[in-house]
Structures are given as C-alpha cells and as structure tokens.
PDB file of N, CA and C in Angstrom:
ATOM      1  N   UNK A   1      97.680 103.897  93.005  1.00  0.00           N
ATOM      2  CA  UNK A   1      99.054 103.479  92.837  1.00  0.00           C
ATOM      3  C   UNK A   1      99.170 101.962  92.729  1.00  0.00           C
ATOM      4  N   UNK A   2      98.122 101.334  93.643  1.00  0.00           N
ATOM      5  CA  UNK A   2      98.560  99.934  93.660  1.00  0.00           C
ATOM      6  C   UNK A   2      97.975  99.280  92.111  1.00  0.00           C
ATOM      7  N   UNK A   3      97.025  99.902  91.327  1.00  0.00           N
ATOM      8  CA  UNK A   3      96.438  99.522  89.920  1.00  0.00           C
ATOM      9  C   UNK A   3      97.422 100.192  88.678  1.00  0.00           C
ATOM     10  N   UNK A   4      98.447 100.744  89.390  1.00  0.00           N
ATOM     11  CA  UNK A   4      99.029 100.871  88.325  1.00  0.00           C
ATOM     12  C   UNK A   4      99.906 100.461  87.270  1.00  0.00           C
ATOM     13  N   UNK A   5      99.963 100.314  85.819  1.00  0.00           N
ATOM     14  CA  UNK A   5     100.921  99.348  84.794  1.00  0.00           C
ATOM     15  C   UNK A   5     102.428  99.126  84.575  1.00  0.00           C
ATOM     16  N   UNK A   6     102.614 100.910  85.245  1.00  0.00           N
ATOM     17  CA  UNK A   6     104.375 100.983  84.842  1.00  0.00           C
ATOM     18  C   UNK A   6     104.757 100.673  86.598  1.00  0.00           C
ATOM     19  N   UNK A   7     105.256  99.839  86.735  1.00  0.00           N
ATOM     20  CA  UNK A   7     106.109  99.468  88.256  1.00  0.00           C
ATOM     21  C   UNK A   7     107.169 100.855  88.882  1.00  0.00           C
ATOM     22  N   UNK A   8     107.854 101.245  87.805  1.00  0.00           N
ATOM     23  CA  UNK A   8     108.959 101.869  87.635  1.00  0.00           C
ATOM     24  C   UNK A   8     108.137 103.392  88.770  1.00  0.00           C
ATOM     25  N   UNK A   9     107.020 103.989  88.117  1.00  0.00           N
ATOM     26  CA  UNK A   9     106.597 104.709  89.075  1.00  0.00           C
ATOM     27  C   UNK A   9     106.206 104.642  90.222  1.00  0.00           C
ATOM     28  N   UNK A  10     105.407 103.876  90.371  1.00  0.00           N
ATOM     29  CA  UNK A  10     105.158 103.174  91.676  1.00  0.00           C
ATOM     30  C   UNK A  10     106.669 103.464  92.605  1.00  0.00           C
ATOM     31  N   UNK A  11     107.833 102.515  92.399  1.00  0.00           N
ATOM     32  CA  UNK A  11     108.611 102.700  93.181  1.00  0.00           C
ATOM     33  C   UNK A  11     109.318 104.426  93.156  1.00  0.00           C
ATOM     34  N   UNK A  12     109.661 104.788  92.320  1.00  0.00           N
ATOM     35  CA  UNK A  12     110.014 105.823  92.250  1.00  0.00           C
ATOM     36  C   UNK A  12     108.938 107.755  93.300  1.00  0.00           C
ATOM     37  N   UNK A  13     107.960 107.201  93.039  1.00  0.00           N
ATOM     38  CA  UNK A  13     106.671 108.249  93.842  1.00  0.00           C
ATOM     39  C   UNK A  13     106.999 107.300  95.439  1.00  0.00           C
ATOM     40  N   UNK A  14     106.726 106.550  95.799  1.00  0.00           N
ATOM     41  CA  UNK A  14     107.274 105.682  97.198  1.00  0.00           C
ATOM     42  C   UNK A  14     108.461 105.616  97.479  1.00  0.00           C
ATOM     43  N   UNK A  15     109.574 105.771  96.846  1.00  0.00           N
ATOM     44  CA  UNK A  15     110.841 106.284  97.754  1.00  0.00           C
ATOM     45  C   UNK A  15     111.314 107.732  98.233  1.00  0.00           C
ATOM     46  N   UNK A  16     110.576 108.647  96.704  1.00  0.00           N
ATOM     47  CA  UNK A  16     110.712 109.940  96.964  1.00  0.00           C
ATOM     48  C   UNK A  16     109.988 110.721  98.213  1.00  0.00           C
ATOM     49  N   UNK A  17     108.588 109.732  98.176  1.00  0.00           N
ATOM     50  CA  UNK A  17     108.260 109.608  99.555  1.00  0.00           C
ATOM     51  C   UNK A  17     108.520 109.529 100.420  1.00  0.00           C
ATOM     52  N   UNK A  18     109.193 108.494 100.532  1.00  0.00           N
ATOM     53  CA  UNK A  18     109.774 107.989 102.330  1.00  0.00           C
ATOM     54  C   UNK A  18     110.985 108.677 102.163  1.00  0.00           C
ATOM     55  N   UNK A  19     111.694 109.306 101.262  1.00  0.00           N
ATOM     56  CA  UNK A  19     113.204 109.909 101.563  1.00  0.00           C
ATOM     57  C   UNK A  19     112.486 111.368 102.259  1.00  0.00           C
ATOM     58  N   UNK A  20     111.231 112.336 101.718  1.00  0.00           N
ATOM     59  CA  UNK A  20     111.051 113.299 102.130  1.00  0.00           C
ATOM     60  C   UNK A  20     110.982 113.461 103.597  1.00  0.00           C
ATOM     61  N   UNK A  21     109.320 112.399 103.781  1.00  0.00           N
ATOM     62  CA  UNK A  21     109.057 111.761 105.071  1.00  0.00           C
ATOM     63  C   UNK A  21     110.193 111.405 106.133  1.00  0.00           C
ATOM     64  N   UNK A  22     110.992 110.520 105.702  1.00  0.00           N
ATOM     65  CA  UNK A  22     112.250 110.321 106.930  1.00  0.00           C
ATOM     66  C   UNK A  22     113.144 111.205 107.008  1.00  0.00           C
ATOM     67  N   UNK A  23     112.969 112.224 105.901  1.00  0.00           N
ATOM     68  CA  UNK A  23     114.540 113.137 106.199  1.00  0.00           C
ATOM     69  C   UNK A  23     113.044 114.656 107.157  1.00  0.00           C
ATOM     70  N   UNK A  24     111.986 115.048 106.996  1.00  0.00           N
ATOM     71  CA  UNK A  24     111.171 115.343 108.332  1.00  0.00           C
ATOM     72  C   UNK A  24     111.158 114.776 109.279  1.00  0.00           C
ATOM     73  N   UNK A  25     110.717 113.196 109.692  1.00  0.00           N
ATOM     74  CA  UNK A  25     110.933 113.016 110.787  1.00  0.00           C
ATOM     75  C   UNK A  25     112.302 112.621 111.564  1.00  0.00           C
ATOM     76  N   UNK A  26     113.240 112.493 111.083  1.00  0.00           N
ATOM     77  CA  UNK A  26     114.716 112.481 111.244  1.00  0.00           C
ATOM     78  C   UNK A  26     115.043 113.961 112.071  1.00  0.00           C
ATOM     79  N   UNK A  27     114.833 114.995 111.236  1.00  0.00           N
ATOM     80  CA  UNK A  27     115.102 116.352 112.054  1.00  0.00           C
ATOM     81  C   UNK A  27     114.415 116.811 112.972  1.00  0.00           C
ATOM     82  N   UNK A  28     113.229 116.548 113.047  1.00  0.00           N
ATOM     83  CA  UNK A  28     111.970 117.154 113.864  1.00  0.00           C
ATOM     84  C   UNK A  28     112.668 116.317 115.678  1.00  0.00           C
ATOM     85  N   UNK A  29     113.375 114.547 115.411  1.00  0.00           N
ATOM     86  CA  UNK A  29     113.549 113.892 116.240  1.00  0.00           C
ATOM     87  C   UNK A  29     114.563 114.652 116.788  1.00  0.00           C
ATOM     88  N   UNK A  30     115.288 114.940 115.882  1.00  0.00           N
ATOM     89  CA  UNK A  30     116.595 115.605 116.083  1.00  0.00           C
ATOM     90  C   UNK A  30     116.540 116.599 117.142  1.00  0.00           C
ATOM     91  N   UNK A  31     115.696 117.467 115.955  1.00  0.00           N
ATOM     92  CA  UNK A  31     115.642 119.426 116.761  1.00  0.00           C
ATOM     93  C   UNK A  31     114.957 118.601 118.255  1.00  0.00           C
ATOM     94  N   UNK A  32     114.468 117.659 118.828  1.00  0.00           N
ATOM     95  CA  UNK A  32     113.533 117.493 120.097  1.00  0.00           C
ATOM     96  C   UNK A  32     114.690 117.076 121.183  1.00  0.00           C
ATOM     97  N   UNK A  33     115.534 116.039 120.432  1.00  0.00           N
ATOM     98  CA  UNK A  33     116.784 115.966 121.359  1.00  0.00           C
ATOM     99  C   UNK A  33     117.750 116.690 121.676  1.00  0.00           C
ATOM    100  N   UNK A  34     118.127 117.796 121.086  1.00  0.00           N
ATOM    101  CA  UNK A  34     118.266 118.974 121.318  1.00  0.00           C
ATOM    102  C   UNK A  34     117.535 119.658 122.401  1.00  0.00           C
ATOM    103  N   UNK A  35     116.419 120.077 122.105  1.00  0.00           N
ATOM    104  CA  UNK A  35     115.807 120.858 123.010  1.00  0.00           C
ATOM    105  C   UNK A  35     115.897 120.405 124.228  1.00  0.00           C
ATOM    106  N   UNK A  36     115.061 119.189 124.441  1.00  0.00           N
ATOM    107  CA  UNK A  36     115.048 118.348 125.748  1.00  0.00           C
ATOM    108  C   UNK A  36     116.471 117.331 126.264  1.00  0.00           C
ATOM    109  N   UNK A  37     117.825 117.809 125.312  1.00  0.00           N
ATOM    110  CA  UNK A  37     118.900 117.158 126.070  1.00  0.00           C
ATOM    111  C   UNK A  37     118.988 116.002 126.233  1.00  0.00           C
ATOM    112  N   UNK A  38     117.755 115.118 125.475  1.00  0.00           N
ATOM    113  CA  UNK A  38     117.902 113.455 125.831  1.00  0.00           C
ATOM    114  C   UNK A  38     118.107 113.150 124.479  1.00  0.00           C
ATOM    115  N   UNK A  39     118.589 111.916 124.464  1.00  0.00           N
ATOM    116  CA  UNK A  39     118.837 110.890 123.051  1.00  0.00           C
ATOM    117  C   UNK A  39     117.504 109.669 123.036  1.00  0.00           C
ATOM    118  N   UNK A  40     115.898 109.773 123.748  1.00  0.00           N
ATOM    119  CA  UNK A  40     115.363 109.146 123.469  1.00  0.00           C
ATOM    120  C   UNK A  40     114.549 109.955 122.325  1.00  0.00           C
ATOM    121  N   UNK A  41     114.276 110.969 121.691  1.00  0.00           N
ATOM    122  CA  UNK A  41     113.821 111.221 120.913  1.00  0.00           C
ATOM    123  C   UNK A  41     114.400 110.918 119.399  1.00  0.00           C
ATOM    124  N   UNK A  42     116.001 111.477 119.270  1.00  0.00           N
ATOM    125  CA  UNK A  42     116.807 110.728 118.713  1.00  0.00           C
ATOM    126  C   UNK A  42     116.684 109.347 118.240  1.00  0.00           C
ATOM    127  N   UNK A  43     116.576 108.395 118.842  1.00  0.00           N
ATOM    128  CA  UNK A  43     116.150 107.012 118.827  1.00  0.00           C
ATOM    129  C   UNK A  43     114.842 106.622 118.177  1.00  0.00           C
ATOM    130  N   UNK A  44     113.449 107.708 119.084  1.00  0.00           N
ATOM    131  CA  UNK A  44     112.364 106.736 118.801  1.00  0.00           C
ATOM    132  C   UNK A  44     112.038 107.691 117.098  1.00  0.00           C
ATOM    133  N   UNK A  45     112.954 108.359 116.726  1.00  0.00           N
ATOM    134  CA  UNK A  45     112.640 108.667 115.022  1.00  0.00           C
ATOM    135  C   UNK A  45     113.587 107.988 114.400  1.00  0.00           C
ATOM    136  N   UNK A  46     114.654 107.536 114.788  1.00  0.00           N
ATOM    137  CA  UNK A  46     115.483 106.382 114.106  1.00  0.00           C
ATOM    138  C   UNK A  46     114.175 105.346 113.631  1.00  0.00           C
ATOM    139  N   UNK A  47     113.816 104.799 114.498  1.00  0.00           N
ATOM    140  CA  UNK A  47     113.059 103.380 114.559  1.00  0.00           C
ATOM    141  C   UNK A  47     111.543 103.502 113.788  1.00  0.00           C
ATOM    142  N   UNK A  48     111.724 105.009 113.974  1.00  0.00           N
ATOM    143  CA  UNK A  48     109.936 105.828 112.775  1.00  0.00           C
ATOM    144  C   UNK A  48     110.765 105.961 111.435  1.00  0.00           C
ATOM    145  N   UNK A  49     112.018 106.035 111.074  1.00  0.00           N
ATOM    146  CA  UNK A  49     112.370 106.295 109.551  1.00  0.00           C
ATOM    147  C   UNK A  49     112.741 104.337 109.548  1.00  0.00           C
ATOM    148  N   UNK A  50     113.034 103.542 109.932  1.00  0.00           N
ATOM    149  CA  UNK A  50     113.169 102.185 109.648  1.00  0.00           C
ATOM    150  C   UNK A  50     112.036 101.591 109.321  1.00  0.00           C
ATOM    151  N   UNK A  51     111.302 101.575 110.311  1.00  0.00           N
ATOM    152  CA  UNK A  51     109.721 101.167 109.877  1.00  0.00           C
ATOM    153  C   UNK A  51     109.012 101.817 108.866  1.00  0.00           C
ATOM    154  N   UNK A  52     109.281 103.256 108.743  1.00  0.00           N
ATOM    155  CA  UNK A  52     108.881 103.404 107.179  1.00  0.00           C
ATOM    156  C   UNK A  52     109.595 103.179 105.670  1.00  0.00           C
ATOM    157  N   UNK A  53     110.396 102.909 105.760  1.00  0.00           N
ATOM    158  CA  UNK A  53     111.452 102.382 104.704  1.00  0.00           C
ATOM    159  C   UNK A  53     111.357 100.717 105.146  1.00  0.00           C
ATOM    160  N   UNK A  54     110.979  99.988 105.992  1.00  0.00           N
ATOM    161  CA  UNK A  54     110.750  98.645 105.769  1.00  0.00           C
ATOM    162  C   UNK A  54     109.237  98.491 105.070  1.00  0.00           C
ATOM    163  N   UNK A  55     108.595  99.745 105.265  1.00  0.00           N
ATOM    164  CA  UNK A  55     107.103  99.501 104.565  1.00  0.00           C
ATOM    165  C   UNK A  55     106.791 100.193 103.448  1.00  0.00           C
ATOM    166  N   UNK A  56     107.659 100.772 103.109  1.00  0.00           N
ATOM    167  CA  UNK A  56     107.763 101.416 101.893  1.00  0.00           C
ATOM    168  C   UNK A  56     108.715 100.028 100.589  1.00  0.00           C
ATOM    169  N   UNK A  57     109.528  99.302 101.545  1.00  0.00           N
ATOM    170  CA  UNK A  57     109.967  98.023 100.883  1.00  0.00           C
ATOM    171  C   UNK A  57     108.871  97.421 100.525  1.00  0.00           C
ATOM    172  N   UNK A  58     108.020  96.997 101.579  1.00  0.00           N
ATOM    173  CA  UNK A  58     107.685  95.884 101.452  1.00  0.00           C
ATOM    174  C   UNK A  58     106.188  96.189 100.275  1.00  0.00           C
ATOM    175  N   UNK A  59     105.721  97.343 100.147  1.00  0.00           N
ATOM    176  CA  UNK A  59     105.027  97.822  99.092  1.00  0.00           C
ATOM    177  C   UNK A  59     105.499  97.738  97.765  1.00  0.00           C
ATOM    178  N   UNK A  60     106.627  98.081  97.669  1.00  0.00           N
ATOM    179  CA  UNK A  60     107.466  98.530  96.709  1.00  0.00           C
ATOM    180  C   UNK A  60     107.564  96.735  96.279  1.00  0.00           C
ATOM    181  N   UNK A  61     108.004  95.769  96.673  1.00  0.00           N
ATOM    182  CA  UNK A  61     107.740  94.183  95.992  1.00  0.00           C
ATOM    183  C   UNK A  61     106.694  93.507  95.882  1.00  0.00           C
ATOM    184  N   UNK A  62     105.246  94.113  97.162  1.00  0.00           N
ATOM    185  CA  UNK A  62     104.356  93.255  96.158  1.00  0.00           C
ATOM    186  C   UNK A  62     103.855  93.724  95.807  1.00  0.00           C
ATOM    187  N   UNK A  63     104.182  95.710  94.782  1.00  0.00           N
ATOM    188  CA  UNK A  63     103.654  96.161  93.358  1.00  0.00           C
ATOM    189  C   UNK A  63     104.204  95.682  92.349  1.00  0.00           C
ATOM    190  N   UNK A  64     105.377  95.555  92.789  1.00  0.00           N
ATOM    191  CA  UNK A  64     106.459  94.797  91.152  1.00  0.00           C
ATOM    192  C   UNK A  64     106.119  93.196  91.349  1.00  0.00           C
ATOM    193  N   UNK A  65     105.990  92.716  92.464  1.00  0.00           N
ATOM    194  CA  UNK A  65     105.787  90.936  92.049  1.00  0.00           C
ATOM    195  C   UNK A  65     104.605  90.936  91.742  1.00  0.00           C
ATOM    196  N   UNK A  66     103.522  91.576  91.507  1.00  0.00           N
ATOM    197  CA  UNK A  66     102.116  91.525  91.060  1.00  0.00           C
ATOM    198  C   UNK A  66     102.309  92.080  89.573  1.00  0.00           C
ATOM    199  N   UNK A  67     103.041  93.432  89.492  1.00  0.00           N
ATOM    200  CA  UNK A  67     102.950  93.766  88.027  1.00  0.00           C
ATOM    201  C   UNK A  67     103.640  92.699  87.237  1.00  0.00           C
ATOM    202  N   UNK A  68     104.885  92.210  87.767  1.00  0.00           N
ATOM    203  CA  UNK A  68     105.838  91.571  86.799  1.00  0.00           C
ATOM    204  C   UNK A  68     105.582  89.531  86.655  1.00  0.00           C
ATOM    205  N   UNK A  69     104.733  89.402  88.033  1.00  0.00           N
ATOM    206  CA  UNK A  69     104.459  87.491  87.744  1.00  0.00           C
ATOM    207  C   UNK A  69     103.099  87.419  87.321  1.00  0.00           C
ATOM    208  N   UNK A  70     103.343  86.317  87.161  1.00  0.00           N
ATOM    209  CA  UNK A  70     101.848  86.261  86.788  1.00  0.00           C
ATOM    210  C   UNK A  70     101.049  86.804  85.374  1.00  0.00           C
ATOM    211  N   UNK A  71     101.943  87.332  84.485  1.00  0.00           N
ATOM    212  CA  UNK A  71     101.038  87.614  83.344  1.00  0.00           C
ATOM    213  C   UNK A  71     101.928  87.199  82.023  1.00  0.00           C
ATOM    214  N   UNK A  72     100.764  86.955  81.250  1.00  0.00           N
ATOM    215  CA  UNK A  72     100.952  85.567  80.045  1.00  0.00           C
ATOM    216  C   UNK A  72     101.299  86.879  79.089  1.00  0.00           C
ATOM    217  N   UNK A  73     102.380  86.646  78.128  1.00  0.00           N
ATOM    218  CA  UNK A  73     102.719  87.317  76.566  1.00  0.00           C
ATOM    219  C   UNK A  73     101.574  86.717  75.769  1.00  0.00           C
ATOM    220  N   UNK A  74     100.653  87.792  75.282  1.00  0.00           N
ATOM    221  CA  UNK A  74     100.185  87.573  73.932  1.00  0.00           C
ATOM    222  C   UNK A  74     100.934  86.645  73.190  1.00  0.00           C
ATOM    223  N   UNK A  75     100.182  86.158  72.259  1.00  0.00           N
ATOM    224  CA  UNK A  75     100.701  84.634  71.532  1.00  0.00           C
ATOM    225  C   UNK A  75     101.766  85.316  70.198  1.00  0.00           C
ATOM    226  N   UNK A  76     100.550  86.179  69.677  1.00  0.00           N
ATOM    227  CA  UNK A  76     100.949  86.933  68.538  1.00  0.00           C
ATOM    228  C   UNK A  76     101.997  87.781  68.697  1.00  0.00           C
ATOM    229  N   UNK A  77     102.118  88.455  69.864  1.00  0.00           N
ATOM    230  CA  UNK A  77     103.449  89.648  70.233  1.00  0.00           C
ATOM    231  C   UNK A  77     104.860  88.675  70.477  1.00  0.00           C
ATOM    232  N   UNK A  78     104.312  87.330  71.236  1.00  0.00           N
ATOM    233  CA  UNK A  78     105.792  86.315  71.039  1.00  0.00           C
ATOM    234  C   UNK A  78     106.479  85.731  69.917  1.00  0.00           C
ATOM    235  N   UNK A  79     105.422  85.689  68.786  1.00  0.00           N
ATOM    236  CA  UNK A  79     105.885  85.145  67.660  1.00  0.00           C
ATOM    237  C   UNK A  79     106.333  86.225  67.127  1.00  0.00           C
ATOM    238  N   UNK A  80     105.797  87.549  67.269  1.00  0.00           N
ATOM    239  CA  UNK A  80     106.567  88.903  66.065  1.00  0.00           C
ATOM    240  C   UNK A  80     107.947  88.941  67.204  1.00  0.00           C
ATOM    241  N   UNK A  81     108.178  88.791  68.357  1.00  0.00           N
ATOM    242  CA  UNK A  81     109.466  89.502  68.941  1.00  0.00           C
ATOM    243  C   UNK A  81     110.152  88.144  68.613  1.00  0.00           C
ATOM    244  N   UNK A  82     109.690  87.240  68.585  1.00  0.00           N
ATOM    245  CA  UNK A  82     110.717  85.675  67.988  1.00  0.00           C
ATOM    246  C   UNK A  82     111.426  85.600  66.688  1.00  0.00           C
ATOM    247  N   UNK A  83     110.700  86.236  65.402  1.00  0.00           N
ATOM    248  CA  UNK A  83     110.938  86.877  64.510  1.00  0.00           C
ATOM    249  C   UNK A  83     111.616  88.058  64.119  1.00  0.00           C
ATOM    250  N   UNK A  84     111.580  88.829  65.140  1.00  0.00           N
ATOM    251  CA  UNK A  84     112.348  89.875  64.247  1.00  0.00           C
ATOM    252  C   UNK A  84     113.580  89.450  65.553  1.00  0.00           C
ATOM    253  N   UNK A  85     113.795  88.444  66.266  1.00  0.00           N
ATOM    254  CA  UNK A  85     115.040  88.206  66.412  1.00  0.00           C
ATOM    255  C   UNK A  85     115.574  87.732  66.056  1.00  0.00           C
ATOM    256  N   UNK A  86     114.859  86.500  65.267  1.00  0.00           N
ATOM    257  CA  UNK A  86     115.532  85.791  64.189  1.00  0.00           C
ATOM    258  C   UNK A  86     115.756  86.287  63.327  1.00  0.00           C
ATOM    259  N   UNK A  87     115.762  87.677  62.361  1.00  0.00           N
ATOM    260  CA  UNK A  87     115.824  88.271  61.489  1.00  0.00           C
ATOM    261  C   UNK A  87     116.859  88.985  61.757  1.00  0.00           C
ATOM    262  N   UNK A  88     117.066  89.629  63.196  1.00  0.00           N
ATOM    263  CA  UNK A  88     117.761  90.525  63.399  1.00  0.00           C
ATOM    264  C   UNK A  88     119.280  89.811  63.492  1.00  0.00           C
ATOM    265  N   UNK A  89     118.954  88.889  64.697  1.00  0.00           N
ATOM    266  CA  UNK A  89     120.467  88.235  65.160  1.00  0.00           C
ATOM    267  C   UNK A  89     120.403  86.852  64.271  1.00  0.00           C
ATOM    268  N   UNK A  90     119.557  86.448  63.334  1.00  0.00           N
ATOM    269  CA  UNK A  90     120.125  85.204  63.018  1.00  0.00           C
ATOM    270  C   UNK A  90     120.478  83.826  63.203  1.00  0.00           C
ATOM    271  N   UNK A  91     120.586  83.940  64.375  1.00  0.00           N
ATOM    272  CA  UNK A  91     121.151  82.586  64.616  1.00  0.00           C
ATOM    273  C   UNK A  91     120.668  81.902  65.306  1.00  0.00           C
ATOM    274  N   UNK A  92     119.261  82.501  66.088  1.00  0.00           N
ATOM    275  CA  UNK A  92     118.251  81.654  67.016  1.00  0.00           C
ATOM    276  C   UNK A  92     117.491  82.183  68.087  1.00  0.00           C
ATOM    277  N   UNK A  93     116.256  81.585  68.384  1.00  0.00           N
ATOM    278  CA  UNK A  93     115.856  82.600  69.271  1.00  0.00           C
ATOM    279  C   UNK A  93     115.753  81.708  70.492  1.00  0.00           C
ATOM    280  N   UNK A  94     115.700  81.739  71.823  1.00  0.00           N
ATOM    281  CA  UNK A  94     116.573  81.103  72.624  1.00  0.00           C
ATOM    282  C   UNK A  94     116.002  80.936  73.970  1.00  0.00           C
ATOM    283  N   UNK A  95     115.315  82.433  74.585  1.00  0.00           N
ATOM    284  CA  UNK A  95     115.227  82.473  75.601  1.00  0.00           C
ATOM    285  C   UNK A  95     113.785  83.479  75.496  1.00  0.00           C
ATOM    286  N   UNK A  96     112.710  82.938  74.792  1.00  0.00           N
ATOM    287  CA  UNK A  96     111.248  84.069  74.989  1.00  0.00           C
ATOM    288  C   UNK A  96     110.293  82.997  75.491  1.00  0.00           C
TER     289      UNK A  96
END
C-alpha cells in the first residue's frame, strides 16, 4: 500500500478500514459496558477508535505527501499540456 501510484486508493482501502475496525471495536466496548454495568469499557474503546483514526490520518498524509511532493513533470508532457492549452483556451498558459 505504501508503494502505491494512485493516492486515491490508498486512502479510500484505510478509511474503509478504520470505519469497519472502529464501528467493531465501538460495539464490542459497548456490548462490555453493558454486561459489566460500568462506563470504563465504554471509554477505553472511545480512546481505541481515536487512536485509530488519528493513525489511520496520519498514514493517510504521508502516502499523499510522498505521492503528490516531490516529483518533477516530464519536460515533454509539460510542453504538450502547455500546448494544447494554448490551443484549447487561447489566451495563455499561466499556471503549469
């Protein structure tokens, strides 16, 4: 996952993740405070679905700040997308 080109999956397979993951350990905390009548179980799966959604963040930016900084446009692919914007819109190309 972490070698992979499209970012878009990456995040998408890692949230579907941690939504499965925290919505299990969310209930499992649940059904325990229930059983045992206390609200510390309650709690200590609050603080197990935060910490995994803060680390499922923090994966999730440095796959996209690795896929997305740091890499140079081909010379040749900047001059054809400079071109056919100048062709297309005319009036200048501005911001490649």
């Amino acid at each position: 996952m972490a070698r992979g080109t499209d970012p878009s999956v990456n995040v998408v397979l890692m949230e579907d993740l941690a939504a499965v993951t925290g919505v299990a350990v969310a209930s499992s905390c649940m059904y325990a405070s229930y059983i045992y009548s206390n609200h510390i179980p309650d709690a200590v799966g609050s603080i197990i679905v935060g910490t995994l959604l803060a680390g499922v963040s923090a994966f999730i930016i440095k796959t996209n700040s690795n896929a997305l900084l740091g890499r140079l446009v081909c010379e040749v692919r900047l001059m054809s997308t400079a071109i056919f914007y100048l062709r297309k819109v005319g009036k200048g190309c501005w911001d490649l």
